[in-house]
C-alpha atoms as a PDB file:
ATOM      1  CA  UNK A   1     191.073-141.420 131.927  1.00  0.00           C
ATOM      2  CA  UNK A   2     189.037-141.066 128.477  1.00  0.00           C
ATOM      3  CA  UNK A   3     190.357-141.025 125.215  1.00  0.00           C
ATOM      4  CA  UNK A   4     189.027-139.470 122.180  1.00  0.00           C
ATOM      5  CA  UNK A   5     189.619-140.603 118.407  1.00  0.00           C
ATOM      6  CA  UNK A   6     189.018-138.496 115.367  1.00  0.00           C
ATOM      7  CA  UNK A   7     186.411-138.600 112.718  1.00  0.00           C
ATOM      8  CA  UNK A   8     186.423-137.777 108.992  1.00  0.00           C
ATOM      9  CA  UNK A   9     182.965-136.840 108.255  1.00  0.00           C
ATOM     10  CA  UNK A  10     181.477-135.964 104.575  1.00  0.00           C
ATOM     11  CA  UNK A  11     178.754-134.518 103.550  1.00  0.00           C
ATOM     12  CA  UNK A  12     177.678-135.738 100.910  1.00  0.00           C
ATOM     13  CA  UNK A  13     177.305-139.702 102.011  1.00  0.00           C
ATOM     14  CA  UNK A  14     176.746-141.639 105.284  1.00  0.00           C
ATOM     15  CA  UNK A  15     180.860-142.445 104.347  1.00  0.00           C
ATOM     16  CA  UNK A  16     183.348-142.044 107.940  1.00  0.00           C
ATOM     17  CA  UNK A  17     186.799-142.647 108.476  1.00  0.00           C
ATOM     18  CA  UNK A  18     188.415-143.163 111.928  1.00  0.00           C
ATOM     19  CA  UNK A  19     191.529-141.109 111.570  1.00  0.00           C
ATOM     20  CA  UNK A  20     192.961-141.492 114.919  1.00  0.00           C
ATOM     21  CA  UNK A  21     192.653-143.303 118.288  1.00  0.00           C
ATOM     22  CA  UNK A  22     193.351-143.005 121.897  1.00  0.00           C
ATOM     23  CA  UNK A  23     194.367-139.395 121.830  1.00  0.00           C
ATOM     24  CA  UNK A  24     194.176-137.107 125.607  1.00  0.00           C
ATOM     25  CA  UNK A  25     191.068-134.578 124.946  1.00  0.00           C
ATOM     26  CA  UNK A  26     193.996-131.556 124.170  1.00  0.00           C
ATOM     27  CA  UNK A  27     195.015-133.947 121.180  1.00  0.00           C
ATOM     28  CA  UNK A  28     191.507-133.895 119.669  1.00  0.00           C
ATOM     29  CA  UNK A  29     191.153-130.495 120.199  1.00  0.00           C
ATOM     30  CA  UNK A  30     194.234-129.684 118.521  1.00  0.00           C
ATOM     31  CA  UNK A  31     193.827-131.664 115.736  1.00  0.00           C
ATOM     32  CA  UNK A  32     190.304-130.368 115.090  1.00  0.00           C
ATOM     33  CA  UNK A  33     191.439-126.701 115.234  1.00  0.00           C
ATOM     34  CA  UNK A  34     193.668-127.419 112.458  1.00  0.00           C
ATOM     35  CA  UNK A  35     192.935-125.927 109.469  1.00  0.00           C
ATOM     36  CA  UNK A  36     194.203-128.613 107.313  1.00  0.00           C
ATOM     37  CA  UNK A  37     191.406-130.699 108.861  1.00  0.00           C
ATOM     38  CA  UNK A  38     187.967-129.053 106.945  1.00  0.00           C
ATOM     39  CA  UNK A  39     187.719-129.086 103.104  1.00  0.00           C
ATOM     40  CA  UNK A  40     186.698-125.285 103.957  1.00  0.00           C
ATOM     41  CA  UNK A  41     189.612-123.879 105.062  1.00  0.00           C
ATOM     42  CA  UNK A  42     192.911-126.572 104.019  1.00  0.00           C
ATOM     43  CA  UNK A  43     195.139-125.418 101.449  1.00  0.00           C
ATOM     44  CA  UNK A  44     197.383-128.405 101.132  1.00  0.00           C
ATOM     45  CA  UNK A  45     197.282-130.712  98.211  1.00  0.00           C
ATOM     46  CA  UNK A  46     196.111-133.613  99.781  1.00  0.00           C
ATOM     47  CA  UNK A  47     193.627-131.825 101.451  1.00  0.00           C
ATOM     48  CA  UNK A  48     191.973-130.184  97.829  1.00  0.00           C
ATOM     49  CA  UNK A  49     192.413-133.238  96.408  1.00  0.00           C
ATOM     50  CA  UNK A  50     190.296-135.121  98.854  1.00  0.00           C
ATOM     51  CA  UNK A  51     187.660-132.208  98.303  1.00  0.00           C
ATOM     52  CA  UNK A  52     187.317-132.778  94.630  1.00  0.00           C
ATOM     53  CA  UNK A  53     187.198-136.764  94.845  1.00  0.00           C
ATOM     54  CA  UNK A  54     184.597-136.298  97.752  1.00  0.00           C
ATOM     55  CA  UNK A  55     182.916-132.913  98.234  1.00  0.00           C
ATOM     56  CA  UNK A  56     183.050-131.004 101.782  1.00  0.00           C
ATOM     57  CA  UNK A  57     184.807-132.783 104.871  1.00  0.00           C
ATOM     58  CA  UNK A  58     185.182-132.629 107.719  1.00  0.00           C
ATOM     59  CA  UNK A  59     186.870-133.583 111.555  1.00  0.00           C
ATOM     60  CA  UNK A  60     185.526-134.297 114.327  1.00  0.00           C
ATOM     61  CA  UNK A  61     186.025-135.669 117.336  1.00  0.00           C
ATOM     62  CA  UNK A  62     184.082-138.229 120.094  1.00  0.00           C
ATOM     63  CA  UNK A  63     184.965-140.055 123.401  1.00  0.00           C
ATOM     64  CA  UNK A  64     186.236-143.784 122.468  1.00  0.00           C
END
């Protein structure tokens, strides 16, 4: 069985995070389809706050 892990991707430098590891394909998904997970379209704190230090973000997800 694969597992996936999650990416934090910005735009504005070669700069990724690994967020998450050995998730089932439906827990990538989900995560992904979160909208607390794009500097486009979170609203938290955390999330704005990240998009000021760092410009547009983003996650994605890949086979491990």
């Amino acid at each position: 069985m694969s597992t996936y892990k999650i990416i934090r991707f910005f735009r504005d430098d070669d700069r990724r995070e690994v967020i998450a590891e050995g998730l089932s394909r439906e827990e990538a998904y989900d995560h992904c389809n979160d909208p607390e997970t794009s500097s486009s379209t979170c609203t938290s704190s955390e999330g704005l706050d990240r998009t000021e230090r760092f410009g547009p973000w983003f996650d994605g997800w890949t086979e491990d």
